[in-house]
Protein backbone atom coordinates (compact mmCIF):
# COMPACT_ATOMS: atom_id res chain seq x y z
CA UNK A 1 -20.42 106.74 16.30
CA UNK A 2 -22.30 104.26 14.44
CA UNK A 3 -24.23 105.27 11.27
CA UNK A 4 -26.37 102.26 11.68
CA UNK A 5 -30.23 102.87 12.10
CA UNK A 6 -32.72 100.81 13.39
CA UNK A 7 -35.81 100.03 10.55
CA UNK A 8 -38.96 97.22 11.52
CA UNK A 9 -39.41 95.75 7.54
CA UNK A 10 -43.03 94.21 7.35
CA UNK A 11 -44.13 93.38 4.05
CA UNK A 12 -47.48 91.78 1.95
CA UNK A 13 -46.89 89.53 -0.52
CA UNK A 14 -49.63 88.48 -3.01
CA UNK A 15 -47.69 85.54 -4.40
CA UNK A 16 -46.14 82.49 -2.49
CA UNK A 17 -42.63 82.35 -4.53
CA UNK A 18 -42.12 85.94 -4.22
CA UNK A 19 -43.03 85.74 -0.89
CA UNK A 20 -40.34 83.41 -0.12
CA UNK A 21 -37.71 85.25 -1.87
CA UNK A 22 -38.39 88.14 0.39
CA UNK A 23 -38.22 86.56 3.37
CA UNK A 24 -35.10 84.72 2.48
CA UNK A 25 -33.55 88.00 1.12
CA UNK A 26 -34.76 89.88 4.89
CA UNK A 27 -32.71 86.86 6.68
CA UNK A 28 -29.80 87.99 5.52
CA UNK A 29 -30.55 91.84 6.68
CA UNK A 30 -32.43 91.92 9.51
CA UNK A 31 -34.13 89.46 12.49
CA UNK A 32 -37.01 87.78 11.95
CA UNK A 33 -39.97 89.14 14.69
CA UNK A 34 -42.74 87.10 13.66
CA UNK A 35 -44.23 86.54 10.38
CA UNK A 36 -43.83 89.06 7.59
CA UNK A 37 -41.66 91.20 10.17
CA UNK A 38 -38.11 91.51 10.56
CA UNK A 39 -35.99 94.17 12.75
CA UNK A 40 -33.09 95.32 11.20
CA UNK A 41 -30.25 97.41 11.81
CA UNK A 42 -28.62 98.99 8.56
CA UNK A 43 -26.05 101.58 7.31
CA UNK A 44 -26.88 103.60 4.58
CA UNK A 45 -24.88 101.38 2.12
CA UNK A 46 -27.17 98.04 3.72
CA UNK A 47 -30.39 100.29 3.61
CA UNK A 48 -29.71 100.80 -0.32
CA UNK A 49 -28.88 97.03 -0.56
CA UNK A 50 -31.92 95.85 0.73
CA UNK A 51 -33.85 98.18 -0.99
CA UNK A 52 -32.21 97.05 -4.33
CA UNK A 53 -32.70 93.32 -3.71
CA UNK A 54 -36.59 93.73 -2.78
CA UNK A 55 -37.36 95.64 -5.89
CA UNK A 56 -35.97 93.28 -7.75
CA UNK A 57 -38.10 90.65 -6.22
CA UNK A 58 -41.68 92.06 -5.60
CA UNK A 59 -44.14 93.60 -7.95
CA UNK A 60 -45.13 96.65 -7.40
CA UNK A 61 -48.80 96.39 -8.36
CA UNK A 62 -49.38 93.49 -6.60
CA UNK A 63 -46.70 93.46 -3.25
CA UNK A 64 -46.09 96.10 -0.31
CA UNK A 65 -43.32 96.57 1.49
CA UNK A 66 -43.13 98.81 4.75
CA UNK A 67 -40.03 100.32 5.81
CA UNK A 68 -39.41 101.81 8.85
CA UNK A 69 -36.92 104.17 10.62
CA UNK A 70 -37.05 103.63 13.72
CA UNK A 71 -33.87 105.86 14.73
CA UNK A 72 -30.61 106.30 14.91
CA UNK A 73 -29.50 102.70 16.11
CA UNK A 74 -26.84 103.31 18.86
CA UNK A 75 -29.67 105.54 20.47
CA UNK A 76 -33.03 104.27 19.87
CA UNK A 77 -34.47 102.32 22.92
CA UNK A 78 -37.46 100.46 21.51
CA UNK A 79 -40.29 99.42 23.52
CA UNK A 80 -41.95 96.51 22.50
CA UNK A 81 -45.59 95.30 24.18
CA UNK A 82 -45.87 91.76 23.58
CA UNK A 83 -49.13 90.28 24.03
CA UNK A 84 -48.68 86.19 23.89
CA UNK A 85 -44.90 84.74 23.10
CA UNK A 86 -42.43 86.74 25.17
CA UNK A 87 -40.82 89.29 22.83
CA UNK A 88 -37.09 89.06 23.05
CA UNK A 89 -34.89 92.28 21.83
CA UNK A 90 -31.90 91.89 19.92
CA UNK A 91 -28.74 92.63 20.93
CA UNK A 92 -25.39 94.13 18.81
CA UNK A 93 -23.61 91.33 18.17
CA UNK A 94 -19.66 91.85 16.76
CA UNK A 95 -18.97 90.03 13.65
CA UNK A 96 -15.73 88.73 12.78
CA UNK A 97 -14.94 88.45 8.58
């Protein structure tokens, strides 16, 4: 059993650099949805990561960033309504290191 859970990251960034930076930093965490969203599927350890690196990049007075548990990820079924641009799910994919 996976400990992996399924989070949707959306986020508003006031300034254009930062902005950037976060949606570089969400690349390498999650899959990007459209703009300012990304699906992601994290352990604990990748939760706290990502967590880390976005602090580190927004300001807090200025910048919001949503994050949201969608479930366990090995169980969560997400329904999606698309309304324009077909919506494509993403799949588990094994990665070899």
């Amino acid at each position: 059993m996976s400990d992996e859970r399924t989070y949707i990251v959306t986020y508003d960034i006031s300034d254009t650099r930062r902005w950037r930076r976060v949606f570089r930093t969400m690349n390498g965490f999650g899959e990007w949805l459209q703009l300012s969203v990304f699906q992601c599927r994290l352990s604990r350890r990748r939760r706290a990561e990502l967590e880390t690196k976005l602090r580190e990049i927004i300001k807090a007075g200025e910048d919001h960033v949503l994050v949201i548990d969608i479930g366990p990820a090995d169980k969560t079924d997400i329904a999606v309504m698309s309304i324009g641009k077909t919506f494509s799910a993403i799949e588990r994919q094994a990665v070899v290191v």
